[in-house]
Protein backbone atom coordinates (compact mmCIF):
# COMPACT_ATOMS: atom_id res chain seq x y z
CA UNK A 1 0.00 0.00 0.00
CA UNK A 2 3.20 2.46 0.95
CA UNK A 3 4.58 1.99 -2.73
CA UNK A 4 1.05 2.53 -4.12
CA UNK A 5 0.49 5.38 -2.77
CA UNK A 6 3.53 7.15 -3.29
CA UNK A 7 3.45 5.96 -6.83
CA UNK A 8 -0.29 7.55 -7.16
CA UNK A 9 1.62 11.18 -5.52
CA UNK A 10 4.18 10.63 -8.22
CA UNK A 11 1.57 10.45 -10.77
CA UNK A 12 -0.29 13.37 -9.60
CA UNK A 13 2.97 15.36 -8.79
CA UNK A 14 4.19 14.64 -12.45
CA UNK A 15 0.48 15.72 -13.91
CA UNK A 16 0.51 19.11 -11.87
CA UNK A 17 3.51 19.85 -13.37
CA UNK A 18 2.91 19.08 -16.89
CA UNK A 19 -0.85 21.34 -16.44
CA UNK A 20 1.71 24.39 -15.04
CA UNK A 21 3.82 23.87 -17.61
CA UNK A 22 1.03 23.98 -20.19
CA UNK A 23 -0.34 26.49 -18.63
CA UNK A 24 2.79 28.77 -18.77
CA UNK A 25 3.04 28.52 -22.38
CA UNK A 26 -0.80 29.35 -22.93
CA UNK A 27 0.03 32.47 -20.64
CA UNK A 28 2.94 33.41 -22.72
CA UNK A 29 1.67 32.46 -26.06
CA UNK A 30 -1.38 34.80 -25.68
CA UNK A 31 0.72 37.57 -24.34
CA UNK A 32 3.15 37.42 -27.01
CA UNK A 33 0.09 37.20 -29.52
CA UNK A 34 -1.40 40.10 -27.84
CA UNK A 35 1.82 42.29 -27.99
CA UNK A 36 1.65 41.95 -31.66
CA UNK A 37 -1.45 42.91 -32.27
CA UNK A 38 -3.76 40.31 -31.60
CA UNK A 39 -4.64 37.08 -33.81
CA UNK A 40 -7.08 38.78 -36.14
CA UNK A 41 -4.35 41.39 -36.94
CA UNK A 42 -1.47 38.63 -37.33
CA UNK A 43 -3.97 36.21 -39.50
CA UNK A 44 -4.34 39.26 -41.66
CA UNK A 45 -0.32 40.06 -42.13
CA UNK A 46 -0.16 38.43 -45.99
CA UNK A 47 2.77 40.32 -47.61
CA UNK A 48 5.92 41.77 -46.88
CA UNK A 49 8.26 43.69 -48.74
CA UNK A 50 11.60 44.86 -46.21
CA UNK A 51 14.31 46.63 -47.53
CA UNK A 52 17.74 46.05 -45.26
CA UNK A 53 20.97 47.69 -44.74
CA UNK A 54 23.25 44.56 -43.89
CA UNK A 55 26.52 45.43 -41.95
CA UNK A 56 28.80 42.45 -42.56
CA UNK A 57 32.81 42.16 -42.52
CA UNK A 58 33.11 45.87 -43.08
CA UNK A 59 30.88 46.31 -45.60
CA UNK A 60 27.42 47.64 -45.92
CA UNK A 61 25.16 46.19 -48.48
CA UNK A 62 21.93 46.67 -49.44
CA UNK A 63 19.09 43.60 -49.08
CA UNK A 64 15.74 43.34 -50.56
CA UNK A 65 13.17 40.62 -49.46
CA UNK A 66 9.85 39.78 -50.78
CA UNK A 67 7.72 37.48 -48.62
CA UNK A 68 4.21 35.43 -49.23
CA UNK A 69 3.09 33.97 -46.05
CA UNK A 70 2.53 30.49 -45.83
CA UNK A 71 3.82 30.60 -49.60
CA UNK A 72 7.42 31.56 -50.66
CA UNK A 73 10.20 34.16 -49.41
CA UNK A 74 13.09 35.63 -51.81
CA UNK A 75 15.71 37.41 -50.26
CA UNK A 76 18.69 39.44 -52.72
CA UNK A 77 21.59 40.87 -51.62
CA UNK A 78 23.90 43.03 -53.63
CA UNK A 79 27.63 42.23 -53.15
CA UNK A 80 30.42 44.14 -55.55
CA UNK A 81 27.81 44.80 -57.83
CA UNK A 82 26.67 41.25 -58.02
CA UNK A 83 23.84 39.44 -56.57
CA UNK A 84 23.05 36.77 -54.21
CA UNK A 85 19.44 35.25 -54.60
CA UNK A 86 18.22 33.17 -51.96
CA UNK A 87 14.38 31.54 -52.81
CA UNK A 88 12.26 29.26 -50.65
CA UNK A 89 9.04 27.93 -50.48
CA UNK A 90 7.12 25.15 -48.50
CA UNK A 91 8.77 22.62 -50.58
CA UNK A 92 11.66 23.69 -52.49
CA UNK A 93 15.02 25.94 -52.30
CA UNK A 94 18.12 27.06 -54.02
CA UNK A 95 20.29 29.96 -54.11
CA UNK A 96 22.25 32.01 -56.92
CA UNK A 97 25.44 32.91 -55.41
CA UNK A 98 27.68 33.99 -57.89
CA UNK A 99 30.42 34.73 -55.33
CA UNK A 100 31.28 31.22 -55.76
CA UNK A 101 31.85 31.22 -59.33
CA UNK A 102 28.54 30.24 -60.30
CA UNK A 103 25.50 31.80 -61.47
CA UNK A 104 23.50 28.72 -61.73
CA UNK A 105 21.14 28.04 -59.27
CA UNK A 106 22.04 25.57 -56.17
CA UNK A 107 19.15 23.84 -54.72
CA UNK A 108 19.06 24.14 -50.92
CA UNK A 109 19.59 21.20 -48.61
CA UNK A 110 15.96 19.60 -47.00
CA UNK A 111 17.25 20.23 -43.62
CA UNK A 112 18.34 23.72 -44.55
CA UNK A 113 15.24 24.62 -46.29
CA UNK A 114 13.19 23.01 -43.04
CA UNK A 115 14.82 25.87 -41.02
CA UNK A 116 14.73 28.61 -43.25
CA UNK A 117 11.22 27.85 -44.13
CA UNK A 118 10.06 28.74 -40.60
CA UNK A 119 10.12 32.35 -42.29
CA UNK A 120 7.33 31.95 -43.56
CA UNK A 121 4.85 32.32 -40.81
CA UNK A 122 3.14 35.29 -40.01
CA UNK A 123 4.07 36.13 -36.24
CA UNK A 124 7.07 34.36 -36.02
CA UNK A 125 7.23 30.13 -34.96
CA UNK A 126 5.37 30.41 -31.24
CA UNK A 127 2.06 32.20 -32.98
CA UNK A 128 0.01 28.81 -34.39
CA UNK A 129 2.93 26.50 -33.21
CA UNK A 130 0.44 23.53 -32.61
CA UNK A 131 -1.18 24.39 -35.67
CA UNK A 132 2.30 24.44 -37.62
CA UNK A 133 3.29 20.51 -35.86
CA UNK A 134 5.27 22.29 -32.97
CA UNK A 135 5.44 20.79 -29.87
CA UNK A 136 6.80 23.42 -27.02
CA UNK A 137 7.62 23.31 -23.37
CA UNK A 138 8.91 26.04 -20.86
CA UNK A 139 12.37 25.82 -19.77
CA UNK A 140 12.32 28.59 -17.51
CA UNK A 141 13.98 32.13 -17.85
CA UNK A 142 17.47 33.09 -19.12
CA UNK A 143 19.48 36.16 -19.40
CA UNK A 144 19.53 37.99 -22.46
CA UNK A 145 21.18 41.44 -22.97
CA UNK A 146 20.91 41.71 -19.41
CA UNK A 147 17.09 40.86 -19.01
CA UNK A 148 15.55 37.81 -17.69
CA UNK A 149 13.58 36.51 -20.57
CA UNK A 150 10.90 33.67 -20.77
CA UNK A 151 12.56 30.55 -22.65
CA UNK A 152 10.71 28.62 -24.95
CA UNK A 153 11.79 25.00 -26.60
CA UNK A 154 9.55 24.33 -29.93
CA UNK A 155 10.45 20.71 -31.54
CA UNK A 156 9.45 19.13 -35.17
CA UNK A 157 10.51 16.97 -36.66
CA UNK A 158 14.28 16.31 -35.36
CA UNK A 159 14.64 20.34 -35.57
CA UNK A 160 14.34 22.71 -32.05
CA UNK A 161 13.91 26.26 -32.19
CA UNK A 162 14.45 28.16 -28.56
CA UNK A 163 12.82 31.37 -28.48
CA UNK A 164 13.12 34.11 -25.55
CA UNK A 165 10.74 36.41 -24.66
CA UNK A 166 11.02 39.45 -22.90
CA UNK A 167 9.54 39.81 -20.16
CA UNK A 168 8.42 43.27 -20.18
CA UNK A 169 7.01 43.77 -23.96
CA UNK A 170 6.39 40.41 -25.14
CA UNK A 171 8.71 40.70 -28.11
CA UNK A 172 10.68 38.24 -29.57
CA UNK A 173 14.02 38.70 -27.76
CA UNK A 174 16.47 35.96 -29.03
CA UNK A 175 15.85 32.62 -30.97
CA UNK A 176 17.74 29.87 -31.56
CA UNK A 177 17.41 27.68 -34.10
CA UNK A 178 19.07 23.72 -34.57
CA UNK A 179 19.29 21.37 -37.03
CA UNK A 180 21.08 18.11 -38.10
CA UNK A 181 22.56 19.47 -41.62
CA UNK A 182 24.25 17.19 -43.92
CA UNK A 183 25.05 14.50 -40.22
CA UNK A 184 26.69 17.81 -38.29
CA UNK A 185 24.35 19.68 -35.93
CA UNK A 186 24.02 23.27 -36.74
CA UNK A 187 22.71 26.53 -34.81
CA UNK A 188 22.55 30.02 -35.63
CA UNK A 189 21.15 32.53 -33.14
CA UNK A 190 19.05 35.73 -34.02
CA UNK A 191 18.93 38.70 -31.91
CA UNK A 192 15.77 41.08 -32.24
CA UNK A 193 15.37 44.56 -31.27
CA UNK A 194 14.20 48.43 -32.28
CA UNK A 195 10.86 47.24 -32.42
CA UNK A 196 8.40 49.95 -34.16
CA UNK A 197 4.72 49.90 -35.32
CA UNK A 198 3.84 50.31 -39.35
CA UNK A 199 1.31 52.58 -40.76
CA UNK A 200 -0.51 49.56 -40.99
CA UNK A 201 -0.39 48.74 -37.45
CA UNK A 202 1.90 45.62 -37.44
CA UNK A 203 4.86 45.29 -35.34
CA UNK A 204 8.51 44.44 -36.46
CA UNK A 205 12.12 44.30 -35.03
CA UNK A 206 13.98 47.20 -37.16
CA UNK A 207 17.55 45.73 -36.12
CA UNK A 208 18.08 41.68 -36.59
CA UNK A 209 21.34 40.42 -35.46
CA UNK A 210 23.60 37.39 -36.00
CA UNK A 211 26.60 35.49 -36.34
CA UNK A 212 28.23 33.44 -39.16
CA UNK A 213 31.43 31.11 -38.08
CA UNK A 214 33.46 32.68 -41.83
CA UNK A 215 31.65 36.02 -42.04
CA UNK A 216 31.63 37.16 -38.52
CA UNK A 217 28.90 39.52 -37.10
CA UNK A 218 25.65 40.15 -39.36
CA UNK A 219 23.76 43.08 -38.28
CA UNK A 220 20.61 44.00 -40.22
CA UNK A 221 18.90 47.42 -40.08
CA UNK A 222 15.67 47.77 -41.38
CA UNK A 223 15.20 51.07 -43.97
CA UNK A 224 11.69 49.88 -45.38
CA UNK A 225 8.86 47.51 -44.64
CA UNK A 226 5.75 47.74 -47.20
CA UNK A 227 2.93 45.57 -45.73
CA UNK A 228 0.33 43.23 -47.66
CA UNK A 229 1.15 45.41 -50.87
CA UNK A 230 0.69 42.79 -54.09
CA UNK A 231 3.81 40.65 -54.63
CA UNK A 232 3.93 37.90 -57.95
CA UNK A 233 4.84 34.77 -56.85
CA UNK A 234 6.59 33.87 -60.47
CA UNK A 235 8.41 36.97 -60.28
CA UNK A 236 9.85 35.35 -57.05
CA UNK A 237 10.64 32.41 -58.75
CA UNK A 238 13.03 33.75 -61.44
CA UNK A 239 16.76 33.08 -60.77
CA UNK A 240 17.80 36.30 -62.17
């Protein structure tokens, strides 16, 4: 009867946690959701067109991306008067990069293209993460550029993203994403902030930050967002 009934507090101990835990990340999800806008107002973010300045191993140099939500993203960035094309959709990906001596197109890796493609949901990975085949849990809160934000684990399909939150605003702080690419286990962290509000009412981070092993530090300044304008998705397509 002793073992019983401490296996039956286990159970119950174990299933209180697991409701807090769920709990948490219903709390945070509709906070984060809320800081954005709301759902209606994310659900209705279609288009984006961002021009970038990208700061990058002493260089500045001017981006362009074109994104269809739930649909396809191209990015092009202008390098010594050349261009590299980057081009993903739900199923497919390559990139024109004829910094390498080639100006065919390179199809993108699947587990590449599974991480990249998280770009194309409205509101970032956490809004519609069960919807999207996320699973999360709450890991508990971590320093980031000296505040102690919420962090969030979201899994799929062998790949984890780990967002932070901050706890003040509700903005995406910091994420984190990983991936087994080509047998090696790759992450790349993004730092958001400069948050501002569009004409249109939507919310974006104006300064996106990371780090590339051979390039260095990437720092990317927003200079223009146009929001649910009309983009043409064969236009997208072209590698040229």
């Amino acid at each position: 009867m002793k073992s019983l009934s401490t296996m039956l507090l286990a159970a119950a101990a174990l299933t209180s946690v697991h409701f807090a835990q769920a709990q948490t990340i219903d709390e945070l999800q509709a906070k984060y959701v809320d800081a954005l806008g709301g759902k209606d107002k994310l659900t209705a973010l279609k288009t984006v067109y961002q021009e970038t300045s990208t700061e990058v191993m002493g260089m500045t140099l001017p981006t362009r991306t074109w994104i269809i939500f739930g649909a396809a993203m191209r990015s092009e960035v202008e390098v010594q008067g050349q261009k590299i094309i980057t081009y993903i959709s739900k199923t497919k990906g390559w990139v024109v990069n004829p910094m390498n001596g080639s100006s065919d197109a390179q199809p993108m890796p699947d587990d590449a293209l599974k991480v990249t493609a998280t770009r194309l949901n409205a509101g970032g990975e956490f809004f519609n993460y069960k919807e999207n085949g996320y699973t999360a849990s709450y890991v508990g809160k971590e320093d980031v550029e000296g505040k102690s934000c919420h962090k969030i684990k979201l899994s799929k399909d062998g790949s984890e993203i780990t967002i932070y939150l901050d706890p003040e605003s509700y903005y995406l702080a910091r994420s984190i994403y990983k991936a087994n690419m080509m047998g090696q286990e790759v992450e790349q962290v993004f730092n958001y902030s400069d948050f501002k509000k569009s004409p249109e009412g939507f919310i974006f981070p104006y300064k996106i930050s990371t780090n590339n092993p051979q390039a260095g530090d990437i720092v990317n300044n927003v200079t223009k967002i146009d929001v649910n304008k009309p983009i043409d998705a064969k236009e997208m397509e072209k590698e040229n």
